[in-house]
C-alpha atoms as a PDB file:
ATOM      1  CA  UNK A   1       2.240  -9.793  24.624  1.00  0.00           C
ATOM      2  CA  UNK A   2       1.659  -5.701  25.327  1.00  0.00           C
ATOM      3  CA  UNK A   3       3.391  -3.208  23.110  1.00  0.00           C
ATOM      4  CA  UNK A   4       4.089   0.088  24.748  1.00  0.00           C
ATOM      5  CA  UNK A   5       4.305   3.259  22.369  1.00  0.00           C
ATOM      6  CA  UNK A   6       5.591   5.880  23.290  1.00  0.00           C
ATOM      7  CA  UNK A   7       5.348   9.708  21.482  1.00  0.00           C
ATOM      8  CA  UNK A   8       2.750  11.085  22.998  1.00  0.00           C
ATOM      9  CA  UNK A   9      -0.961  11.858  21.973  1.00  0.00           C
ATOM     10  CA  UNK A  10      -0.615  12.533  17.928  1.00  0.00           C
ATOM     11  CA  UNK A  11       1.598   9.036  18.026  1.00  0.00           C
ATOM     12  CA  UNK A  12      -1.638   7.563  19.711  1.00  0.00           C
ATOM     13  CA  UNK A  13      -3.781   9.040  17.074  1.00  0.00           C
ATOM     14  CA  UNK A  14      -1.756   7.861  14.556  1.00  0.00           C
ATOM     15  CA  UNK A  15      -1.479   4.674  15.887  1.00  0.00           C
ATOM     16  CA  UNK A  16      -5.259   3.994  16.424  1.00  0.00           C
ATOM     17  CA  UNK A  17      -5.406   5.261  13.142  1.00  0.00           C
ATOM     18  CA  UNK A  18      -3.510   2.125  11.627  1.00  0.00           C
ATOM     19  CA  UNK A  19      -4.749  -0.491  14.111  1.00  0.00           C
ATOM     20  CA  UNK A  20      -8.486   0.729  12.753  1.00  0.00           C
ATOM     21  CA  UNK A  21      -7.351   0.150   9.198  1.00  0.00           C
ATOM     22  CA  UNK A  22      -5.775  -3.129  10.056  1.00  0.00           C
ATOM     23  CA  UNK A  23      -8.882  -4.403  11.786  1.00  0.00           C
ATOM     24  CA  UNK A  24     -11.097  -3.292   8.275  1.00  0.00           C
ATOM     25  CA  UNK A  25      -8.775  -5.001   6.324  1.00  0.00           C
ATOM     26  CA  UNK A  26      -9.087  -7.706   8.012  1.00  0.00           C
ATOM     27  CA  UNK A  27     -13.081  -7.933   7.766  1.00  0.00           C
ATOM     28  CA  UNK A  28     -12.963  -6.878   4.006  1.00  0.00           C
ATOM     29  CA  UNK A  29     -10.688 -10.190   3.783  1.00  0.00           C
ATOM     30  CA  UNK A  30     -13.229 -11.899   5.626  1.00  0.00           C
ATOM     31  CA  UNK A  31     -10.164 -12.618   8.413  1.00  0.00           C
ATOM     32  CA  UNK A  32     -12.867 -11.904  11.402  1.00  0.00           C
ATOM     33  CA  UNK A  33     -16.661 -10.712  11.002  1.00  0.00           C
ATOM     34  CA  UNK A  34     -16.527  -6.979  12.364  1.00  0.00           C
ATOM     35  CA  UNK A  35     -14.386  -4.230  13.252  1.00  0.00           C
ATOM     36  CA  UNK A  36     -13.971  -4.264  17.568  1.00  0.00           C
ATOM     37  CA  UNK A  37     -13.278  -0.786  17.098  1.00  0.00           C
ATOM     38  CA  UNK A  38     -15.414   0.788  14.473  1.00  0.00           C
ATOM     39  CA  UNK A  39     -17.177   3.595  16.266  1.00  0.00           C
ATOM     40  CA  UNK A  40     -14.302   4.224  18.718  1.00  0.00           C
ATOM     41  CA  UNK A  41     -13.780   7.886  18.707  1.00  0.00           C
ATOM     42  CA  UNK A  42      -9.673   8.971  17.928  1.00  0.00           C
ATOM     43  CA  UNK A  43      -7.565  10.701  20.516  1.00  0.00           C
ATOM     44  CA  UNK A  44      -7.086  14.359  19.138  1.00  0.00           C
ATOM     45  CA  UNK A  45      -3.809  14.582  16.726  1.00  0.00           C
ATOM     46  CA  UNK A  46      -2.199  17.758  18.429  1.00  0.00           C
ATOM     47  CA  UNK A  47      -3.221  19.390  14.810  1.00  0.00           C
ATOM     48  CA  UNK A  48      -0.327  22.084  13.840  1.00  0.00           C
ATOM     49  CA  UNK A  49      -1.884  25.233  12.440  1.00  0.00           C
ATOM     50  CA  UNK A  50       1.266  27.449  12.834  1.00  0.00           C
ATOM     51  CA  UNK A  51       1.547  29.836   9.796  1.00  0.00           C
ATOM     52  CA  UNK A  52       4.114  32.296   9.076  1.00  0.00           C
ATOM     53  CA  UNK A  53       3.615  36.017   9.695  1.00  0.00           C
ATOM     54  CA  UNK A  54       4.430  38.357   6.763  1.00  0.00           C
ATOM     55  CA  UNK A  55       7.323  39.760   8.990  1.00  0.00           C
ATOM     56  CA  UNK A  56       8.252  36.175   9.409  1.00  0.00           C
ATOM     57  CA  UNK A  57       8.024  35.312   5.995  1.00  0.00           C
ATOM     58  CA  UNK A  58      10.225  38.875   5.196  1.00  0.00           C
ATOM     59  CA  UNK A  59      12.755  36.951   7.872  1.00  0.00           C
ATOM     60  CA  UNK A  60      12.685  33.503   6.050  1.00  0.00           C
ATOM     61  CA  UNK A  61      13.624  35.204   2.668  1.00  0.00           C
ATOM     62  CA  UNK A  62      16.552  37.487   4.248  1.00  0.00           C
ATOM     63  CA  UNK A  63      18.185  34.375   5.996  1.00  0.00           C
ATOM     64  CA  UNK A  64      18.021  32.243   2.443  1.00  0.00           C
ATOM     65  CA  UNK A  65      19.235  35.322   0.582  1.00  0.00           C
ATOM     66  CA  UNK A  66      21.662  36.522   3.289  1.00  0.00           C
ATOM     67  CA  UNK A  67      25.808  36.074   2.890  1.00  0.00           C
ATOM     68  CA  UNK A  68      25.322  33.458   5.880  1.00  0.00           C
ATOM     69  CA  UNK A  69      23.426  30.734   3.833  1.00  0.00           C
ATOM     70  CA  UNK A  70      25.951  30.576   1.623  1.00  0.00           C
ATOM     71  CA  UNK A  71      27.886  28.013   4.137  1.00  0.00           C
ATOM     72  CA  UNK A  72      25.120  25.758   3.684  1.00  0.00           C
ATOM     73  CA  UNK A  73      24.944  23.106   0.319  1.00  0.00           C
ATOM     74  CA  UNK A  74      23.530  24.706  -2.610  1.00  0.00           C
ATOM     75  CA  UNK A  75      21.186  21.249  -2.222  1.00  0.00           C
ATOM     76  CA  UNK A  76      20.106  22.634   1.366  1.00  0.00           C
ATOM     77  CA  UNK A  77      19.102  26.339  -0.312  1.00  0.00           C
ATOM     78  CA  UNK A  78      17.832  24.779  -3.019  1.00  0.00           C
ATOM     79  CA  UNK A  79      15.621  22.316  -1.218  1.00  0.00           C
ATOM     80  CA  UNK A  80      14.522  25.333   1.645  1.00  0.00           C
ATOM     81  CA  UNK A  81      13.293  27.465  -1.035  1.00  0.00           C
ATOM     82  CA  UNK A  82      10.934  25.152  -2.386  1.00  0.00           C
ATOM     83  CA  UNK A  83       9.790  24.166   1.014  1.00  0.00           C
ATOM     84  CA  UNK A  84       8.747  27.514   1.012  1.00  0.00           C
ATOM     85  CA  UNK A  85       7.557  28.012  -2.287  1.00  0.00           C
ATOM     86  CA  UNK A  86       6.007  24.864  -3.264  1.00  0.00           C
ATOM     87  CA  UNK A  87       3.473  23.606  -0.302  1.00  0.00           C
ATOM     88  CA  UNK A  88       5.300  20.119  -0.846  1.00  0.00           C
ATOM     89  CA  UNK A  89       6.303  17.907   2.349  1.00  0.00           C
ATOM     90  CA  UNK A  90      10.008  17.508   2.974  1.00  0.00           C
ATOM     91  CA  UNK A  91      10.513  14.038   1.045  1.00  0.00           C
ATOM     92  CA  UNK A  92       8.511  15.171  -1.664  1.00  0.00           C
ATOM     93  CA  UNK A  93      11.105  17.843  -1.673  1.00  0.00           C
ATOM     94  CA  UNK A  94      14.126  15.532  -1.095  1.00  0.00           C
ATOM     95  CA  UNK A  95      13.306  13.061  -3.289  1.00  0.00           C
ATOM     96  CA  UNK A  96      11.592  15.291  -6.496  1.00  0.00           C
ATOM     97  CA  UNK A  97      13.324  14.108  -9.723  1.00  0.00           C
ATOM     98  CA  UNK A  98      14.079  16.339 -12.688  1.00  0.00           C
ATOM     99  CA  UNK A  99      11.725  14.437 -14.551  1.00  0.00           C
ATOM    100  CA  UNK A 100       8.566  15.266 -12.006  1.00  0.00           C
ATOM    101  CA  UNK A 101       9.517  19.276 -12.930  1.00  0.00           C
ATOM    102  CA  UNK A 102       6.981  20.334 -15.891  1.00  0.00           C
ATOM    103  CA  UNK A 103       7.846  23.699 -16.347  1.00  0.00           C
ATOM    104  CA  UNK A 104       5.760  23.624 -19.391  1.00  0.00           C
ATOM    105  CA  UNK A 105       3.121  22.662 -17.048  1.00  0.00           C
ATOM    106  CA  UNK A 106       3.304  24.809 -14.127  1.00  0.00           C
ATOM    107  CA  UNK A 107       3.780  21.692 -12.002  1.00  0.00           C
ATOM    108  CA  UNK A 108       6.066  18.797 -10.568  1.00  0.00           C
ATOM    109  CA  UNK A 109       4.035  15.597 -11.341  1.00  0.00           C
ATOM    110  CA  UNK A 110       5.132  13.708  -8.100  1.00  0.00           C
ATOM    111  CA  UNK A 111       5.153   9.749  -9.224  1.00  0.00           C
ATOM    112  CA  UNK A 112       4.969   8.485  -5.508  1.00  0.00           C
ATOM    113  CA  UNK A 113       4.083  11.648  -3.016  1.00  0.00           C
ATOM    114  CA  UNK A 114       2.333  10.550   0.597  1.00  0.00           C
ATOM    115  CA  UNK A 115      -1.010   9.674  -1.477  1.00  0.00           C
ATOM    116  CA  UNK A 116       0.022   8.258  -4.232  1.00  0.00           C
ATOM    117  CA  UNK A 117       0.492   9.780  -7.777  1.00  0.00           C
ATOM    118  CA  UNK A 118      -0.260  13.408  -7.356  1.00  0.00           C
ATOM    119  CA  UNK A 119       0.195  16.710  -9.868  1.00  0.00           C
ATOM    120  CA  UNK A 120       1.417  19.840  -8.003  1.00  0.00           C
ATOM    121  CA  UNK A 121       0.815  23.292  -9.245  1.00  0.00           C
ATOM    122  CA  UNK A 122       4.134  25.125  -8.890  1.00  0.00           C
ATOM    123  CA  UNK A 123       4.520  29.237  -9.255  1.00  0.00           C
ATOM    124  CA  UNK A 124       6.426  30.705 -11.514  1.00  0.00           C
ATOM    125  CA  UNK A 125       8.966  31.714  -8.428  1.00  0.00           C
ATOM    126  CA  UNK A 126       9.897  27.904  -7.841  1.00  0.00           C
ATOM    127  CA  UNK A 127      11.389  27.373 -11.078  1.00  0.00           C
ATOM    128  CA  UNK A 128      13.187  30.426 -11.041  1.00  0.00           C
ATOM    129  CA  UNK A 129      14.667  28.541  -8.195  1.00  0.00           C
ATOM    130  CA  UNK A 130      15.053  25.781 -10.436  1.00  0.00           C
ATOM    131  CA  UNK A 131      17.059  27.206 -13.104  1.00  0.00           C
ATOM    132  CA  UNK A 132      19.695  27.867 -10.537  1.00  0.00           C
ATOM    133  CA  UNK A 133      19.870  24.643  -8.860  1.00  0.00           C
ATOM    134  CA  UNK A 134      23.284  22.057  -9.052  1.00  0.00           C
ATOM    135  CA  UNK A 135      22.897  19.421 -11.357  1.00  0.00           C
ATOM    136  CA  UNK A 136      24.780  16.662 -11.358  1.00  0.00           C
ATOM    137  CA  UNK A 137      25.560  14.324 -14.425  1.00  0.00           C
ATOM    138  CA  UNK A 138      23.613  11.121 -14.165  1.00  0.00           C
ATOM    139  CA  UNK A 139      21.909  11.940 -11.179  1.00  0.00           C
ATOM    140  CA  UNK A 140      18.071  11.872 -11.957  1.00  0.00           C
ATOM    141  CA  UNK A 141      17.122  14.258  -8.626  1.00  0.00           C
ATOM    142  CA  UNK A 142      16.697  18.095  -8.313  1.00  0.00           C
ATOM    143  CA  UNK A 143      18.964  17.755  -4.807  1.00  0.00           C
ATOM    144  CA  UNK A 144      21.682  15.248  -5.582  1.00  0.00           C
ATOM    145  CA  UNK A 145      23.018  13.363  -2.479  1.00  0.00           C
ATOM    146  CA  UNK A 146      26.592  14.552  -1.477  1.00  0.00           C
ATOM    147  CA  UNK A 147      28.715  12.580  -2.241  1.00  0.00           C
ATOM    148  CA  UNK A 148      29.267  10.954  -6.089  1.00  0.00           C
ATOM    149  CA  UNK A 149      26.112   8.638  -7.335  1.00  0.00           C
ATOM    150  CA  UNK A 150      22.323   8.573  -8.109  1.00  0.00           C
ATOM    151  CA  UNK A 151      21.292   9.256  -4.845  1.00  0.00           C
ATOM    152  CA  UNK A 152      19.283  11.699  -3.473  1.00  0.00           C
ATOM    153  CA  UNK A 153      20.374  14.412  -0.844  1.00  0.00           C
ATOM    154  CA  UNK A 154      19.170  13.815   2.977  1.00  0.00           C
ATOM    155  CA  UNK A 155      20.166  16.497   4.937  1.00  0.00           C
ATOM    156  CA  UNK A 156      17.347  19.187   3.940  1.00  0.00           C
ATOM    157  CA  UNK A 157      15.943  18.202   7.781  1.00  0.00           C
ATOM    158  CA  UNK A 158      18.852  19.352   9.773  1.00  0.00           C
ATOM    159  CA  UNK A 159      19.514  22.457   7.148  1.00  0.00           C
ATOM    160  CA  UNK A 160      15.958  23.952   7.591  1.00  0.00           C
ATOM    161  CA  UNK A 161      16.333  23.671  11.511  1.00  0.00           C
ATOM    162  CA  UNK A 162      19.925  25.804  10.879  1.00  0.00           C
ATOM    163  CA  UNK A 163      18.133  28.118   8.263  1.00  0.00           C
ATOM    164  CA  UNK A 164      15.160  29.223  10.715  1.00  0.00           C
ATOM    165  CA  UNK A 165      17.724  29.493  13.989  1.00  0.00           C
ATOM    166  CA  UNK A 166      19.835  31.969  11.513  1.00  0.00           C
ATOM    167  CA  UNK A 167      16.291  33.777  10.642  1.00  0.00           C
ATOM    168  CA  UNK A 168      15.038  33.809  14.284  1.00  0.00           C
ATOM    169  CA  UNK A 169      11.962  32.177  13.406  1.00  0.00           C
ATOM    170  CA  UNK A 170      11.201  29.415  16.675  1.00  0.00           C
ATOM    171  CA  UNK A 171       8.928  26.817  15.609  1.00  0.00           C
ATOM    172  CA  UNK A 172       8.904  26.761  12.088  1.00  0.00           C
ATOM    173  CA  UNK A 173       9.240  23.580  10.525  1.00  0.00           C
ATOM    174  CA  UNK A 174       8.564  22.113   6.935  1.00  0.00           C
ATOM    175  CA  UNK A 175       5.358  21.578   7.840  1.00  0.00           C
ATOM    176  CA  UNK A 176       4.863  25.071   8.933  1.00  0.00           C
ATOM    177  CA  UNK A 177       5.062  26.254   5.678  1.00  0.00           C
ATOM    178  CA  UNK A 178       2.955  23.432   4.080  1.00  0.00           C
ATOM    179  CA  UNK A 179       0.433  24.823   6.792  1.00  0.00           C
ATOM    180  CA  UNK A 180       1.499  28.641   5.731  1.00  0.00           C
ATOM    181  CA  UNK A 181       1.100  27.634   2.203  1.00  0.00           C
ATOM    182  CA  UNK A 182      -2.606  26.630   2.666  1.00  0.00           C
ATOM    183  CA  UNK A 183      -3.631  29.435   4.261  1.00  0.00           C
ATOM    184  CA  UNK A 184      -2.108  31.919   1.968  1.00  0.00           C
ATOM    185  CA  UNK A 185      -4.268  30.629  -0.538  1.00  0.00           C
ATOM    186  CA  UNK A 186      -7.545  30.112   1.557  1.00  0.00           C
ATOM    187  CA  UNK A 187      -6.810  34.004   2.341  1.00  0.00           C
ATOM    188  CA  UNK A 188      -6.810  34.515  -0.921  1.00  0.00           C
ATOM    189  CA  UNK A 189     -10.521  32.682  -1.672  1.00  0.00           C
ATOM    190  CA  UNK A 190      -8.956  29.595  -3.055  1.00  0.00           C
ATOM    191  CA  UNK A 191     -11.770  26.862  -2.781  1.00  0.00           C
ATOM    192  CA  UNK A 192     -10.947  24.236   0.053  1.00  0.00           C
ATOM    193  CA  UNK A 193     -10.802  21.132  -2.833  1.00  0.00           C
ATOM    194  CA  UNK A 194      -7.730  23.697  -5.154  1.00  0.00           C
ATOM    195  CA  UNK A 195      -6.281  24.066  -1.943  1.00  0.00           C
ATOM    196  CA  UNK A 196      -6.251  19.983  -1.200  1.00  0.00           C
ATOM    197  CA  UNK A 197      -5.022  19.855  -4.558  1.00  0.00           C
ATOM    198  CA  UNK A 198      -2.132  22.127  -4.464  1.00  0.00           C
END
Protein backbone atom coordinates (compact mmCIF):
# COMPACT_ATOMS: atom_id res chain seq x y z
CA UNK A 1 0.00 0.00 0.00
CA UNK A 2 1.31 3.82 -1.13
CA UNK A 3 1.99 6.38 1.55
CA UNK A 4 1.54 9.92 0.43
CA UNK A 5 3.68 12.68 2.33
CA UNK A 6 2.98 15.65 2.18
CA UNK A 7 5.36 18.98 3.31
CA UNK A 8 6.93 19.76 0.51
CA UNK A 9 10.60 19.31 -0.83
CA UNK A 10 12.81 19.51 2.64
CA UNK A 11 9.97 16.82 4.02
CA UNK A 12 11.07 14.74 0.86
CA UNK A 13 14.65 15.18 1.71
CA UNK A 14 14.14 14.29 4.99
CA UNK A 15 12.20 11.52 4.23
CA UNK A 16 14.60 9.88 1.66
CA UNK A 17 16.94 10.60 4.19
CA UNK A 18 15.36 7.95 6.69
CA UNK A 19 14.12 5.45 4.09
CA UNK A 20 18.13 5.38 2.99
CA UNK A 21 19.07 4.67 6.57
CA UNK A 22 16.37 2.11 6.95
CA UNK A 23 17.40 0.26 3.82
CA UNK A 24 21.42 0.22 5.36
CA UNK A 25 20.20 -1.02 8.38
CA UNK A 26 18.66 -3.45 6.97
CA UNK A 27 21.80 -4.82 4.89
CA UNK A 28 24.14 -4.29 7.97
CA UNK A 29 21.50 -6.83 9.64
CA UNK A 30 21.90 -8.92 6.76
CA UNK A 31 17.76 -8.36 6.28
CA UNK A 32 18.38 -8.04 2.25
CA UNK A 33 21.89 -8.03 0.34
CA UNK A 34 22.17 -4.26 -0.90
CA UNK A 35 20.87 -0.92 -0.54
CA UNK A 36 18.12 -0.26 -3.83
CA UNK A 37 18.92 3.18 -3.23
CA UNK A 38 22.52 3.72 -2.40
CA UNK A 39 23.73 6.13 -5.02
CA UNK A 40 20.34 7.87 -5.41
CA UNK A 41 21.07 11.50 -5.30
CA UNK A 42 18.68 13.58 -2.36
CA UNK A 43 16.14 16.16 -3.36
CA UNK A 44 17.67 19.59 -2.16
CA UNK A 45 16.57 20.39 1.68
CA UNK A 46 15.35 24.09 1.05
CA UNK A 47 18.66 24.87 3.33
CA UNK A 48 17.81 28.11 5.64
CA UNK A 49 20.76 30.47 5.72
CA UNK A 50 18.80 33.52 7.09
CA UNK A 51 21.01 35.45 9.61
CA UNK A 52 20.20 38.42 11.54
CA UNK A 53 21.38 41.89 10.54
CA UNK A 54 23.11 43.95 13.28
CA UNK A 55 20.07 46.40 13.05
CA UNK A 56 18.02 43.31 13.43
CA UNK A 57 19.84 41.96 16.14
CA UNK A 58 19.69 45.86 17.86
CA UNK A 59 15.65 45.10 17.23
CA UNK A 60 15.67 41.56 18.86
CA UNK A 61 17.36 42.98 22.07
CA UNK A 62 14.93 46.19 22.34
CA UNK A 63 11.74 43.93 22.01
CA UNK A 64 13.20 41.38 24.94
CA UNK A 65 14.25 44.39 26.99
CA UNK A 66 11.24 46.58 26.11
CA UNK A 67 8.13 47.26 28.84
CA UNK A 68 6.03 45.05 26.25
CA UNK A 69 7.80 41.65 26.98
CA UNK A 70 7.04 41.91 30.25
CA UNK A 71 3.36 40.36 29.44
CA UNK A 72 5.05 37.38 28.34
CA UNK A 73 6.25 34.35 31.13
CA UNK A 74 9.47 35.08 32.63
CA UNK A 75 10.00 31.19 31.15
CA UNK A 76 9.24 32.69 27.53
CA UNK A 77 12.09 35.70 28.13
CA UNK A 78 14.11 33.49 29.69
CA UNK A 79 14.04 30.77 27.08
CA UNK A 80 14.21 33.72 23.95
CA UNK A 81 17.31 35.04 25.32
CA UNK A 82 19.18 31.99 25.20
CA UNK A 83 17.85 31.20 21.82
CA UNK A 84 19.68 34.08 21.04
CA UNK A 85 22.60 33.78 23.03
CA UNK A 86 23.37 30.22 23.10
CA UNK A 87 23.27 28.71 19.30
CA UNK A 88 21.10 25.84 20.98
CA UNK A 89 17.86 24.45 19.06
CA UNK A 90 14.54 25.20 20.69
CA UNK A 91 14.16 21.78 22.75
CA UNK A 92 17.57 21.93 23.75
CA UNK A 93 16.40 25.19 25.10
CA UNK A 94 13.04 23.93 26.49
CA UNK A 95 14.14 21.05 27.94
CA UNK A 96 17.94 22.25 29.46
CA UNK A 97 18.05 21.18 33.16
CA UNK A 98 19.82 23.11 35.89
CA UNK A 99 22.09 20.39 36.17
CA UNK A 100 23.35 20.64 32.23
CA UNK A 101 24.37 24.59 33.32
CA UNK A 102 28.30 24.48 34.22
CA UNK A 103 28.92 27.86 34.91
CA UNK A 104 32.21 26.79 36.21
CA UNK A 105 32.63 25.45 32.83
CA UNK A 106 31.52 27.94 30.44
CA UNK A 107 29.00 25.40 29.14
CA UNK A 108 25.55 23.48 29.43
CA UNK A 109 26.56 19.77 29.07
CA UNK A 110 23.32 18.72 27.15
CA UNK A 111 22.72 14.81 28.29
CA UNK A 112 20.39 14.06 25.22
CA UNK A 113 20.65 17.15 22.50
CA UNK A 114 19.64 16.11 18.60
CA UNK A 115 23.10 14.05 18.43
CA UNK A 116 23.41 12.63 21.35
CA UNK A 117 25.51 13.73 24.43
CA UNK A 118 26.96 17.02 23.47
CA UNK A 119 29.04 19.94 25.60
CA UNK A 120 28.01 23.51 24.61
CA UNK A 121 30.23 26.46 25.10
CA UNK A 122 28.04 29.18 26.61
CA UNK A 123 29.21 33.15 26.91
CA UNK A 124 29.46 34.77 29.78
CA UNK A 125 26.09 36.86 28.66
CA UNK A 126 23.87 33.58 28.91
CA UNK A 127 24.38 33.06 32.44
CA UNK A 128 23.91 36.47 33.28
CA UNK A 129 20.60 35.48 31.91
CA UNK A 130 20.71 32.66 34.11
CA UNK A 131 21.10 34.22 37.36
CA UNK A 132 17.83 35.93 36.74
CA UNK A 133 15.77 33.15 35.64
CA UNK A 134 12.46 31.62 37.90
CA UNK A 135 13.24 28.70 39.70
CA UNK A 136 10.94 26.61 40.93
CA UNK A 137 11.34 24.19 44.01
CA UNK A 138 11.71 20.63 42.85
CA UNK A 139 11.60 21.34 39.39
CA UNK A 140 14.97 20.09 37.82
CA UNK A 141 14.56 22.54 34.43
CA UNK A 142 15.89 26.11 33.73
CA UNK A 143 12.08 26.90 32.18
CA UNK A 144 9.65 25.17 34.51
CA UNK A 145 6.31 24.18 32.84
CA UNK A 146 3.36 26.45 34.00
CA UNK A 147 1.55 25.07 35.95
CA UNK A 148 2.78 23.16 39.50
CA UNK A 149 5.20 19.90 38.83
CA UNK A 150 8.53 18.67 37.29
CA UNK A 151 7.70 19.47 34.00
CA UNK A 152 9.23 21.41 31.59
CA UNK A 153 7.75 24.65 29.93
CA UNK A 154 6.35 24.26 26.14
CA UNK A 155 5.31 27.36 24.97
CA UNK A 156 8.87 28.98 24.02
CA UNK A 157 7.49 28.17 20.13
CA UNK A 158 4.49 30.35 20.11
CA UNK A 159 6.41 33.13 22.47
CA UNK A 160 9.35 33.62 19.99
CA UNK A 161 6.78 33.98 17.02
CA UNK A 162 5.03 36.93 19.48
CA UNK A 163 8.58 38.27 20.47
CA UNK A 164 9.84 38.82 16.70
CA UNK A 165 6.11 40.24 15.48
CA UNK A 166 6.64 42.85 18.58
CA UNK A 167 10.41 43.46 17.16
CA UNK A 168 9.34 43.63 13.47
CA UNK A 169 11.70 41.09 12.51
CA UNK A 170 9.60 38.70 9.54
CA UNK A 171 11.15 35.45 9.25
CA UNK A 172 13.12 34.91 12.12
CA UNK A 173 12.76 31.77 13.76
CA UNK A 174 14.84 29.70 16.38
CA UNK A 175 16.64 28.41 13.83
CA UNK A 176 17.48 31.74 12.47
CA UNK A 177 19.52 32.48 15.18
CA UNK A 178 21.16 28.99 15.43
CA UNK A 179 22.01 29.97 11.69
CA UNK A 180 22.96 33.76 12.96
CA UNK A 181 24.93 32.21 15.67
CA UNK A 182 27.22 30.28 13.22
CA UNK A 183 27.97 32.87 11.18
CA UNK A 184 28.85 35.35 13.80
CA UNK A 185 31.52 33.18 14.67
CA UNK A 186 32.71 32.05 11.11
CA UNK A 187 32.90 36.06 10.68
CA UNK A 188 34.88 36.10 13.32
CA UNK A 189 37.60 33.22 11.90
CA UNK A 190 36.22 30.54 14.10
CA UNK A 191 37.39 27.19 12.40
CA UNK A 192 34.36 25.31 10.70
CA UNK A 193 34.91 22.01 13.31
CA UNK A 194 34.64 24.99 16.83
CA UNK A 195 31.84 26.18 15.02
CA UNK A 196 30.14 22.41 14.65
CA UNK A 197 31.04 22.18 18.10
CA UNK A 198 29.46 25.17 19.56
Amino acid sequence: RAVLVTGGAGTAARTTGFLGGILTYAVDEGIIEHNPVRGVKLPADNVRDRRLTLDEYRALGKALSSEESEIETPQALTGAWLLALTGCRLGEIEGLKWSEVDEAGGCFRLEDSKSGPSVRPVGRSAFVVLASALRVKDCPYVLPGLRAGTEHYRGLAGAWVRLMKRAGLEGVTPHTMRHSYASVAGDLGFAESTIAAM
